[in-house]
Structure formats: structure tokens, C-alpha cells
C-alpha atoms as a PDB file:
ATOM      1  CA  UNK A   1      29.235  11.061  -4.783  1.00  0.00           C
ATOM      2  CA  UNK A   2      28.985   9.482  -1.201  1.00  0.00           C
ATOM      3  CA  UNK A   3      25.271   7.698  -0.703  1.00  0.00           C
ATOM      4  CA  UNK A   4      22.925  10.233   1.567  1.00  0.00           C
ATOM      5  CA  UNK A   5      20.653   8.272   3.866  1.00  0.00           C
ATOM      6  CA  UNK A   6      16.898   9.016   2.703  1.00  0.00           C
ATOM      7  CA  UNK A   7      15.121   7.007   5.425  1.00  0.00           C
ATOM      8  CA  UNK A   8      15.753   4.227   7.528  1.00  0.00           C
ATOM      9  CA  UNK A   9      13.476   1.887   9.690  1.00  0.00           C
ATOM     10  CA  UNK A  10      13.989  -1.317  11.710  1.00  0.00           C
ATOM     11  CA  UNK A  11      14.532  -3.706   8.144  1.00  0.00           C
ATOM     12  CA  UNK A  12      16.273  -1.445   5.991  1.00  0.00           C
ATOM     13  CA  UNK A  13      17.810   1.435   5.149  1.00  0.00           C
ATOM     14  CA  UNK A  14      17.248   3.929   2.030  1.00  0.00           C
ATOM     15  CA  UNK A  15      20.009   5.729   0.425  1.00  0.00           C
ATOM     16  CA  UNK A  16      20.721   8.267  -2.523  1.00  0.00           C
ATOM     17  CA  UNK A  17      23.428   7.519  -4.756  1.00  0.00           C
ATOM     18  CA  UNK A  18      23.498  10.193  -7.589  1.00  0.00           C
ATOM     19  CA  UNK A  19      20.069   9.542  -9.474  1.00  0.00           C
ATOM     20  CA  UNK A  20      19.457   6.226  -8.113  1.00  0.00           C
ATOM     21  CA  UNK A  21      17.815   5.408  -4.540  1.00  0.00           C
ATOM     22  CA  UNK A  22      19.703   2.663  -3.145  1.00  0.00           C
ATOM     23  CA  UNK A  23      17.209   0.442  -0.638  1.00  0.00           C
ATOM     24  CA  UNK A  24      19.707  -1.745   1.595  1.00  0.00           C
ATOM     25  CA  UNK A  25      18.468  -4.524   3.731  1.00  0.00           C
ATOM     26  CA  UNK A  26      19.369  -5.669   7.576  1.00  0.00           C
ATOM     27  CA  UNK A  27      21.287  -7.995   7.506  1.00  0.00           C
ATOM     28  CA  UNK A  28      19.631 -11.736   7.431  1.00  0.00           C
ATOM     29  CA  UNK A  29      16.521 -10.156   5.869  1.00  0.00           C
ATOM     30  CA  UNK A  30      15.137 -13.433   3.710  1.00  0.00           C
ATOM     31  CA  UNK A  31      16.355 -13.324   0.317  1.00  0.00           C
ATOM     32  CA  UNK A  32      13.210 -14.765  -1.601  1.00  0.00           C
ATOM     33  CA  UNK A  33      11.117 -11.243   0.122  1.00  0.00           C
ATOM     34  CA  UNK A  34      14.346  -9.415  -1.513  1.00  0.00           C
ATOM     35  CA  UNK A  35      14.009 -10.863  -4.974  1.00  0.00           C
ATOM     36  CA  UNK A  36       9.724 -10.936  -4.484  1.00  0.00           C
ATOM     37  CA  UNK A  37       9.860  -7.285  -4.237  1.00  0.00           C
ATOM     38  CA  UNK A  38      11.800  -6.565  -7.140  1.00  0.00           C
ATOM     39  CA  UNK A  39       9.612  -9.162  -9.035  1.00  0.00           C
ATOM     40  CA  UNK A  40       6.495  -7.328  -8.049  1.00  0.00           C
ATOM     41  CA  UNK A  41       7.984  -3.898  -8.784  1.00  0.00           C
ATOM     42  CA  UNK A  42       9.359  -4.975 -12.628  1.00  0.00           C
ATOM     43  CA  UNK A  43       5.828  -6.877 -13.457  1.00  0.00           C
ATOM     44  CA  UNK A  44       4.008  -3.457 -12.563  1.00  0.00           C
ATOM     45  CA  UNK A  45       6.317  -1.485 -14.876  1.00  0.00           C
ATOM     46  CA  UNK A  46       5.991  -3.612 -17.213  1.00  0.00           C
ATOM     47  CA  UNK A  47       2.449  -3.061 -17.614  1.00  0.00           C
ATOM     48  CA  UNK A  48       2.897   0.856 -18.504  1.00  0.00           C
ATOM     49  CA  UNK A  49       1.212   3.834 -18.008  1.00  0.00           C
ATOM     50  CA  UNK A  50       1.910   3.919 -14.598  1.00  0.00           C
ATOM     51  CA  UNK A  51       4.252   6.714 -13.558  1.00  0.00           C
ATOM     52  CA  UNK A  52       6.964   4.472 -11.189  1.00  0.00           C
ATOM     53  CA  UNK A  53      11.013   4.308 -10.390  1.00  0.00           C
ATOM     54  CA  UNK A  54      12.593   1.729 -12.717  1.00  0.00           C
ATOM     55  CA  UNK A  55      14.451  -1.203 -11.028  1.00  0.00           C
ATOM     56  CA  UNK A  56      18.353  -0.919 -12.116  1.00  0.00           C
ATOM     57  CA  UNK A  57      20.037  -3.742 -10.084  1.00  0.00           C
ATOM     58  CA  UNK A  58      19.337  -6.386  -7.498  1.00  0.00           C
ATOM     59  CA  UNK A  59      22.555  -6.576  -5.297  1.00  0.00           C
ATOM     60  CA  UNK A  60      24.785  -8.169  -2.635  1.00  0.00           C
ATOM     61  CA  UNK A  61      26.428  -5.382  -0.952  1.00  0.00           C
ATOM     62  CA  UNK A  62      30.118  -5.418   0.908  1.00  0.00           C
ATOM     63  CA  UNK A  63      28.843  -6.220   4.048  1.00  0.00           C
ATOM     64  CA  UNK A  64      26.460  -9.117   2.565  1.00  0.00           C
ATOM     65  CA  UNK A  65      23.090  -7.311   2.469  1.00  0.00           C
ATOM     66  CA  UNK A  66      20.516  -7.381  -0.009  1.00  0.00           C
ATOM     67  CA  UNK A  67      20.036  -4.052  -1.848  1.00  0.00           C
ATOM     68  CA  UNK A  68      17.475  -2.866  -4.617  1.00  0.00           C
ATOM     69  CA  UNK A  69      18.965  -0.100  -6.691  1.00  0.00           C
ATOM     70  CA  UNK A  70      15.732   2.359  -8.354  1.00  0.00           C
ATOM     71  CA  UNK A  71      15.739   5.515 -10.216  1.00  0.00           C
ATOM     72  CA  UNK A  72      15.728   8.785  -7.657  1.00  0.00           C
ATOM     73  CA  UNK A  73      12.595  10.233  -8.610  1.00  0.00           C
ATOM     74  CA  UNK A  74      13.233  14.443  -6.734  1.00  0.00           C
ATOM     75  CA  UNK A  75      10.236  15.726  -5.587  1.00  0.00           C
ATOM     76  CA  UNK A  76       7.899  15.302  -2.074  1.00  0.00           C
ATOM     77  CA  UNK A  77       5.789  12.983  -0.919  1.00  0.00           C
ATOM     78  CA  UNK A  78       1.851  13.645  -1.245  1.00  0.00           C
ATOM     79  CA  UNK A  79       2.199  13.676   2.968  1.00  0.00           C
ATOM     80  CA  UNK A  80       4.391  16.958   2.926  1.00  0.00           C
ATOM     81  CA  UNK A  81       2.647  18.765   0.282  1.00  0.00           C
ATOM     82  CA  UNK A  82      -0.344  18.256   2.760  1.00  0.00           C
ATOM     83  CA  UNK A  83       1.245  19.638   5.531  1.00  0.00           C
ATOM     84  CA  UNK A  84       3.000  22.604   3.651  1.00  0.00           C
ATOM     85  CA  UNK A  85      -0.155  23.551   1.699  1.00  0.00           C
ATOM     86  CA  UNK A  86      -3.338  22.793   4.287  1.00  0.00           C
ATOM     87  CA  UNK A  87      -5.568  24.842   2.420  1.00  0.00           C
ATOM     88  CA  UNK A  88      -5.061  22.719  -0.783  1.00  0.00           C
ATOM     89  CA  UNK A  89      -5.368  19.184   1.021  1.00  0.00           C
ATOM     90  CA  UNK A  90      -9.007  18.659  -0.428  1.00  0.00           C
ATOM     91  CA  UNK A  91      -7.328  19.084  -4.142  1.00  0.00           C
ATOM     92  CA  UNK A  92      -4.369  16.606  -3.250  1.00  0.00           C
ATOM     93  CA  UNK A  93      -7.265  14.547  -2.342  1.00  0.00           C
ATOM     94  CA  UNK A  94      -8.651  14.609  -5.486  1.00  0.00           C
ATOM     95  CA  UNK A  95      -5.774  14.301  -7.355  1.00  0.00           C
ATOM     96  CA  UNK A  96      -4.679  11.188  -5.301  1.00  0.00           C
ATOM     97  CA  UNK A  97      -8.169   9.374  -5.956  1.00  0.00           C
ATOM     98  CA  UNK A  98      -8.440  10.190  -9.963  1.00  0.00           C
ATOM     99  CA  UNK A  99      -4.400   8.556  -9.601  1.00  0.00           C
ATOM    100  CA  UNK A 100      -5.727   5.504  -7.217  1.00  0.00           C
ATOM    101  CA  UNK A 101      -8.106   4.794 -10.424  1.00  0.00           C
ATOM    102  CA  UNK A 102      -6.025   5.287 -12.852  1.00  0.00           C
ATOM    103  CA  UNK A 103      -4.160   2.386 -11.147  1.00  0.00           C
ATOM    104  CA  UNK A 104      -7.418   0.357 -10.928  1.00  0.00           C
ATOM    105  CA  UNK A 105      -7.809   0.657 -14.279  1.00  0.00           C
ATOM    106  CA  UNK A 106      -4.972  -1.389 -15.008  1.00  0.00           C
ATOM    107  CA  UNK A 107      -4.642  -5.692 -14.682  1.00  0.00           C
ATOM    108  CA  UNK A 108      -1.132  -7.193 -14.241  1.00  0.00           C
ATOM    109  CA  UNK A 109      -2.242 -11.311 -14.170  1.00  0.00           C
ATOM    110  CA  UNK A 110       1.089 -12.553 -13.301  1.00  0.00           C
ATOM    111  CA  UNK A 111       0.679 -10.910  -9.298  1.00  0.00           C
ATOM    112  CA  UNK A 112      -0.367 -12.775  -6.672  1.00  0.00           C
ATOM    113  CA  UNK A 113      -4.188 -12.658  -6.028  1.00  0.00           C
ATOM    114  CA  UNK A 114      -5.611 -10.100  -3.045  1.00  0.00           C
ATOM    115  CA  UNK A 115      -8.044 -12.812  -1.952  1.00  0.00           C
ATOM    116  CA  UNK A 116      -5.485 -15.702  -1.413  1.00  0.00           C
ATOM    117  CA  UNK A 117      -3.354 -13.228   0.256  1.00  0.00           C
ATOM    118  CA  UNK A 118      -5.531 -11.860   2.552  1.00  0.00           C
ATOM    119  CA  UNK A 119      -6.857 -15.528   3.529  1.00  0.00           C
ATOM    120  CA  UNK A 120      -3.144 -16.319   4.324  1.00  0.00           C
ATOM    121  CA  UNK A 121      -2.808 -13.830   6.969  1.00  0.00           C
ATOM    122  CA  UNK A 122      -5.824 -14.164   8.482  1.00  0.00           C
ATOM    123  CA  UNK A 123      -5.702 -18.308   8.848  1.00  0.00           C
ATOM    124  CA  UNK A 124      -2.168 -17.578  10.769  1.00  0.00           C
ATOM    125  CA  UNK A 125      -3.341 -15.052  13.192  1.00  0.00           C
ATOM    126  CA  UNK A 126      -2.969 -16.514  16.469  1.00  0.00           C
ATOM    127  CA  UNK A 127      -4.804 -13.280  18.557  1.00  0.00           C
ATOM    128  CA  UNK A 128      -8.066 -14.822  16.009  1.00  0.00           C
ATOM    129  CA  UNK A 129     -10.194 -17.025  17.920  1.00  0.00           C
ATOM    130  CA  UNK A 130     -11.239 -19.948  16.096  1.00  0.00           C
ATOM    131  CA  UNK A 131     -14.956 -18.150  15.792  1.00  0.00           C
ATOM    132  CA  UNK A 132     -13.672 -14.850  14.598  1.00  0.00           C
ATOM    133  CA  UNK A 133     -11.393 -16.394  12.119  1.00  0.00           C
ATOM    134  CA  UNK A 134     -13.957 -18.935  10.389  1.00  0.00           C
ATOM    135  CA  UNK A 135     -16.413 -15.600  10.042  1.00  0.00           C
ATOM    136  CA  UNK A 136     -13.550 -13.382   8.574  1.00  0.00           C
ATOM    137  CA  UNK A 137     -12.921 -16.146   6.204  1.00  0.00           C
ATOM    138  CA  UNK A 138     -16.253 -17.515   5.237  1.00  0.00           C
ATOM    139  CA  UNK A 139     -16.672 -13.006   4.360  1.00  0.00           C
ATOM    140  CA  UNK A 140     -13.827 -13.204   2.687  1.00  0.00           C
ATOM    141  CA  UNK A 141     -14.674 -16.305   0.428  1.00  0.00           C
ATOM    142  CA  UNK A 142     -17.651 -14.591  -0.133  1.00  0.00           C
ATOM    143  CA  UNK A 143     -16.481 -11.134  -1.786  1.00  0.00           C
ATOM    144  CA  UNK A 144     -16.651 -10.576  -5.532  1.00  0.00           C
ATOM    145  CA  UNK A 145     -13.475 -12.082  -7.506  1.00  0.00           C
ATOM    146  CA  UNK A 146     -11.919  -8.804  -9.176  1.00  0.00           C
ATOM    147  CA  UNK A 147      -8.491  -8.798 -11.023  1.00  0.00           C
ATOM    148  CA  UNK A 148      -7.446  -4.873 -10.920  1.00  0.00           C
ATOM    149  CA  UNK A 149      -4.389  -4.151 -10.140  1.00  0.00           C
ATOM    150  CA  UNK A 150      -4.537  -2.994  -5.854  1.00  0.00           C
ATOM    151  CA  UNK A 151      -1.279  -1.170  -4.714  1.00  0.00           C
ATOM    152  CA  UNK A 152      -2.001  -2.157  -1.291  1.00  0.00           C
ATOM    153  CA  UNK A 153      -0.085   0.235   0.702  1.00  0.00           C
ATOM    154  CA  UNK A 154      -1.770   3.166  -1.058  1.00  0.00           C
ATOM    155  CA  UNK A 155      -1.105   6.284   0.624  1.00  0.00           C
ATOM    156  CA  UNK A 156       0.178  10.166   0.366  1.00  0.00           C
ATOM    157  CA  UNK A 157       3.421   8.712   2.098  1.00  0.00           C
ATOM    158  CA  UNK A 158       3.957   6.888  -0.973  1.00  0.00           C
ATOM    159  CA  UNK A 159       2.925   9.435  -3.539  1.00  0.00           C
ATOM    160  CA  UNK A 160       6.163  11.501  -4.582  1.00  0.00           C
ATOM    161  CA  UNK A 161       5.114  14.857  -6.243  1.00  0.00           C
ATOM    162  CA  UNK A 162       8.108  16.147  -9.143  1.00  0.00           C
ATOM    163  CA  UNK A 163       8.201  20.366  -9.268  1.00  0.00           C
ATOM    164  CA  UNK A 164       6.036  19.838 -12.429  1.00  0.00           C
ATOM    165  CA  UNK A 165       3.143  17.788 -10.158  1.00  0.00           C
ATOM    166  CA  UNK A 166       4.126  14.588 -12.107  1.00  0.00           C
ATOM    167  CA  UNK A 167       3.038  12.266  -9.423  1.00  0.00           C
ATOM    168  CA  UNK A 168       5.343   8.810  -9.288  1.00  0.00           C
ATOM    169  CA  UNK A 169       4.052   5.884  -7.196  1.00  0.00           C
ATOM    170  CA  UNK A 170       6.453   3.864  -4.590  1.00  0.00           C
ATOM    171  CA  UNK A 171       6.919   0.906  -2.171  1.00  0.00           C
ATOM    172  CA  UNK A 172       4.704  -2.015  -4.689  1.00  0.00           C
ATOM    173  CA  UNK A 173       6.221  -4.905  -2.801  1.00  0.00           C
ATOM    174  CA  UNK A 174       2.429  -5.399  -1.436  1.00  0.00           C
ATOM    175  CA  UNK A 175       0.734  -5.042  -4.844  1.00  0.00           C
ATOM    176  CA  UNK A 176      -1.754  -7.680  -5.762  1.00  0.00           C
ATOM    177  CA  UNK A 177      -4.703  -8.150  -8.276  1.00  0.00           C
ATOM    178  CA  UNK A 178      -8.095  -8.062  -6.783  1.00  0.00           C
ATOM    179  CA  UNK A 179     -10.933  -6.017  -5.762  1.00  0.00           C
ATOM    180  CA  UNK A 180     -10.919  -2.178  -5.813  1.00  0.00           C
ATOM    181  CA  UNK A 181     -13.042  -1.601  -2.765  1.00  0.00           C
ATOM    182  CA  UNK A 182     -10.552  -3.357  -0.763  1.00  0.00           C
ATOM    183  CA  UNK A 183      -7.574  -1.581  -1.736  1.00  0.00           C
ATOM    184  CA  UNK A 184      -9.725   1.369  -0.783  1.00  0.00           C
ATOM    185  CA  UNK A 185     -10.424   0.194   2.647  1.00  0.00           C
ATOM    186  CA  UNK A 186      -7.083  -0.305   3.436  1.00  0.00           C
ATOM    187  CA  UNK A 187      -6.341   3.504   2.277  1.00  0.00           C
ATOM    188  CA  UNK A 188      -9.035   4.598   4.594  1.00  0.00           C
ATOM    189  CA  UNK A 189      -7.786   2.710   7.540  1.00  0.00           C
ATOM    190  CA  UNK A 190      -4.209   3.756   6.860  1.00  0.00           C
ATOM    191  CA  UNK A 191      -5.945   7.341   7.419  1.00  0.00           C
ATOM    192  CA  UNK A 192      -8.073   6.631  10.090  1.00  0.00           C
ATOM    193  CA  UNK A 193      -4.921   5.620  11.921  1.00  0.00           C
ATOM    194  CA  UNK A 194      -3.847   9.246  11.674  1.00  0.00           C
ATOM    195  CA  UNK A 195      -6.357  11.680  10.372  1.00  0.00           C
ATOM    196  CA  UNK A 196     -10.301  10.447  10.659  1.00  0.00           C
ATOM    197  CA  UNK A 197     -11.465  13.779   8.660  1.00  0.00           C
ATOM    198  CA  UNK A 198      -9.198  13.014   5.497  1.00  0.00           C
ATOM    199  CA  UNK A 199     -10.185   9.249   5.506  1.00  0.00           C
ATOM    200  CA  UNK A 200     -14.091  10.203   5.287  1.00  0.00           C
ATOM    201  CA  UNK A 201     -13.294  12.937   2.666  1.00  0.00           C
ATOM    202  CA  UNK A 202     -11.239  10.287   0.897  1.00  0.00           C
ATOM    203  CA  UNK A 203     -13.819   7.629   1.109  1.00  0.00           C
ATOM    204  CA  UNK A 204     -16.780  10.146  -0.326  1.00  0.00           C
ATOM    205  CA  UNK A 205     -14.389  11.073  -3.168  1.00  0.00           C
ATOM    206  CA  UNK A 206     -13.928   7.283  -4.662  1.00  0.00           C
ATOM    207  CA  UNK A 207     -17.926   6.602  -3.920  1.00  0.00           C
ATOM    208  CA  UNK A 208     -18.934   9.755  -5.474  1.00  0.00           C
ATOM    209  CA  UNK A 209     -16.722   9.301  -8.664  1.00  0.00           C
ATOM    210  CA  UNK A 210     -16.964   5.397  -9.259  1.00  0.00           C
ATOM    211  CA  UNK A 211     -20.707   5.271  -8.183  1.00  0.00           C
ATOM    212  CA  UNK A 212     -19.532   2.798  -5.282  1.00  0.00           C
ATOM    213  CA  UNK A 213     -21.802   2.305  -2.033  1.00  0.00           C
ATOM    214  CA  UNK A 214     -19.868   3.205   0.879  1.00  0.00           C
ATOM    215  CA  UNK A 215     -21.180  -0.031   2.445  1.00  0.00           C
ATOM    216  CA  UNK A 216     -19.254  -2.109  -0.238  1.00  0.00           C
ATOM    217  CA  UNK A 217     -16.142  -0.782   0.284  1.00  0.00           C
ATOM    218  CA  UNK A 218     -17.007  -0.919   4.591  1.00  0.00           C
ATOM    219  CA  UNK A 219     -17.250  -4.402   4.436  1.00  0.00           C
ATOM    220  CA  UNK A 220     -14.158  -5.001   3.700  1.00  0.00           C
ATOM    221  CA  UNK A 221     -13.122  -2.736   6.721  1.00  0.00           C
ATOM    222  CA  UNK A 222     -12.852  -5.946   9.119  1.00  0.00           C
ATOM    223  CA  UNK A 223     -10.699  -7.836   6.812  1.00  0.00           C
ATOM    224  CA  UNK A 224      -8.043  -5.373   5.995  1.00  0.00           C
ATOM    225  CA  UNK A 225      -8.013  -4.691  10.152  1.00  0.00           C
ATOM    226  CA  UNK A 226      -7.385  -8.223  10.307  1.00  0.00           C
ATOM    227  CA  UNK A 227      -4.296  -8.580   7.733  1.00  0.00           C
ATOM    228  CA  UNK A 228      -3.087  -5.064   9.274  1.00  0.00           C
ATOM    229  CA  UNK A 229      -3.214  -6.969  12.396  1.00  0.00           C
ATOM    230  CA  UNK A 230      -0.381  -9.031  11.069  1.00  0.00           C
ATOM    231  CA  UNK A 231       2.282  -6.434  11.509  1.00  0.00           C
ATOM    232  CA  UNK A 232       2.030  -6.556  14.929  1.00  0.00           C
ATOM    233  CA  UNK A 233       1.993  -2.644  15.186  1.00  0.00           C
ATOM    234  CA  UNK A 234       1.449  -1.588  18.931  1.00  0.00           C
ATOM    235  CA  UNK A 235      -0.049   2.147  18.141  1.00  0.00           C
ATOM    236  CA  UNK A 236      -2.113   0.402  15.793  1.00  0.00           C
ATOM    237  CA  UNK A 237      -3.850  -2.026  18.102  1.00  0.00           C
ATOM    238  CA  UNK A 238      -6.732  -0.703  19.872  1.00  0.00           C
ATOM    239  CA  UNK A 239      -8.241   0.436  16.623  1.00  0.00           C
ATOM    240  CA  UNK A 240      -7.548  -2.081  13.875  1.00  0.00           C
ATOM    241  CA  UNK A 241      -9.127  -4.314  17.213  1.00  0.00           C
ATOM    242  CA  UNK A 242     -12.385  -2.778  17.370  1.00  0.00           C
ATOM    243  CA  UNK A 243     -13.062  -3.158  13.486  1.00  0.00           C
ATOM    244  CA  UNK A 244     -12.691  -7.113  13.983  1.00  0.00           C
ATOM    245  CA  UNK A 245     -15.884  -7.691  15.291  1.00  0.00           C
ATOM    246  CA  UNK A 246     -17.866  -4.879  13.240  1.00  0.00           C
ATOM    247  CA  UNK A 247     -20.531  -7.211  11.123  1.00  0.00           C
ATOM    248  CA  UNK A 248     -22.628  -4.236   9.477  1.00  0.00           C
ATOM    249  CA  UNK A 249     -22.328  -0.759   8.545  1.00  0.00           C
ATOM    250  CA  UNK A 250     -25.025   2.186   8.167  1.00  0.00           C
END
């Protein structure tokens, strides 16, 4: 069976190769982020419980580029269900903050730490101004230390749905272990940056069921803007900008 080409973007490339999902890297893409992210992804299986494709091979293709061979897991992402079912987004909601705990729940204490990581990408931030980037980090310092297992790219784009509404988890390569609330605030921004009304609904649902101030989880708001900063997204700009300077919340 010839590979079918899933997605591609400006780094890689995804394929289908009977039921494995093939992820192919450009060429010159750094070998030690090729090997991290299979790391990361094995460590997390390891743990159990968590429903997530199986790593099957690290490769060198024909043409020299890296490649990660998974399981196929059929189904559709959380983000199409949405958009083919409107009237059922509030329980896809629901369902995709009871799963975001369920995660939480979980510690994995061989992953990098969420703090340390975060402190990285703020310290090499040139747009930072000395000012901005000694108050982001002194906040930063100053946050609870919290060793649950954060996904860190948790959204419904990475939520695949089987026909039986098994849901399976994807993309861990940014997984950490740290504080909840901040893995939450980067799931609200990652909404924000494209629907406002299901990032507020989202953002009630984890307060309401952990007991969780929504200020807590807001002050973390500037800090994920600023490590979201790093990817040097141009449509993401003008908002993850304005959070930088935001010192308290109501």
C-alpha cells in the first residue's frame, strides 16, 4: 500500500502507511529534536492509562530524513467533530476537560520540568526588554512547583475521536511535568487565538470541576504568551503581545 499524505506543514510531513502514521522530517531538521520527541512520546506511554499511538520505529528514510513511525489511530480530531456537530460542542467540551484531568492526574518524573522550560524561552526572547523579562521571570520563579504531567499543546486539534468515542491523545513532543493551571492557560490561549466563546466556556469547566480560581490559572496567562511568543507566529502577534504586560486579573 503506497503512503497517503495526512498533513504536511513547513518541518514535516505526515503520512499513512497501512496502520501506521509515518511522520517524515525536512530535510536538515536537528536530529537530537527527532530522537527528543520520540523520547518524550515512549516515557508518556510508558506511564499507562493514557489512551496514545505507540512508537514503532525511529528511522532514516531514502532520501536521508528523519521519520517517526506510530500506530494509525482512524477516527477525527475533537476540531471536526466540533464543526460537524455545533450543537454538541458544549459536551465535547466536557468530555475534553474530564480527559485534560485525567492526564493531570498522572506524574511521569523522567520529563523535563514546565518551569525550567518556560524560563528558557523567555531568557532568549530578544522582542523582551530587559524590564519585561526580569518581571516574567521573577513571576515565574515565583509559581507553585507542581509535577503533573502537562501535555502542553493541549487542544481539540490534537484529540482524535475512534467511531466508538475512544478519545486518543497526539503530538507530546511538548509534554512536561509541572503545574496544571499552566497547561490550562496555554489551552485557553490556543482558543482565544481562534474562538474567545469556547476558551471562556473551557476555562469555567476546569474551575468549576477542580475548585480552581480563575485568577490562578490567569496568571499564568502572561507567561505562556511569552513562550508562545517564541514561535514567531505572525497571526499570533498582536494578541499573545497584549497579554505581556497584563499584571492582574478581575
Amino acid at each position: 500500500m503506497a503512503r497517503e499524505l495526512i498533513s504536511k506543514n513547513a518541518t514535516k510531513s505526515v503520512y499513512r502507511d497501512g496502520d501506521k502514521a509515518v511522520k517524515v522530517f525536512c530535510k536538515g531538521f536537528p536530529k537530537a529534536e527527532v530522537l527528543n520527541e520520540a523520547l518524550i512520546s515512549a516515557r508518556v506511554e510508558a506511564i499507562g492509562g493514557i489512551n496514545i499511538p505507540s512508537i514503532q520505529a525511529v528511522s532514516v528514510e531514502e532520501d536521508g530524513c528523519w521519520s517517526i513511525t506510530r500506530d494509525y489511530i482512524e477516527g477525527k480530531t475533537l476540531t471536526e467533530l466540533m464543526k460537524e456537530k455545533p450543537d454538541k460542542r458544549d459536551e465535547y467540551l466536557n468530555q475534553m476537560v474530564e480527559l485534560q484531568l485525567m492526564i493531570h492526574s498522572k506524574t511521569c518524573p523522567l520529563l523535563n520540568k514546565l518551569k525550567d522550560k518556560m524560563a528558557r524561552q523567555i531568557s532568549e526572547m530578544e522582542e523582551l526588554d530587559p524590564v519585561n523579562r526580569y518581571d516574567l521571570l521573577t513571576r515565574l520563579d515565583s509559581t507553585p512547583k507542581h509535577i503533573k504531567l502537562c501535555h502542553g499543546d493541549f487542544q481539540p486539534d490534537n484529540i482524535i475521536v475512534k467511531e466508538d468515542g475512544t478519545m486518543y491523545v497526539v503530538d507530546w513532543v511538548h509534554a512536561t511535568q509541572g503545574n496544571a493551571s499552566a497547561d490550562v492557560a496555554r489551552t485557553y490561549l490556543l482558543f482565544c487565538l481562534t474562538d474567545q466563546a469556547a476558551a471562556e466556556k473551557y476555562m469555567d469547566l476546569f474551575c468549576e470541576k477542580t475548585g480552581t480560581a480563575k485568577r490562578y490559572v490567569q496568571q499564568w496567562l502572561p507567561l505562556v504568551a511569552a513562550a508562545q511568543l517564541t514561535k514567531k507566529r505572525p497571526e499570533e502577534k498582536e494578541l499573545l503581545q497584549s497579554w505581556l504586560n497584563v499584571c492582574d486579573y478581575q
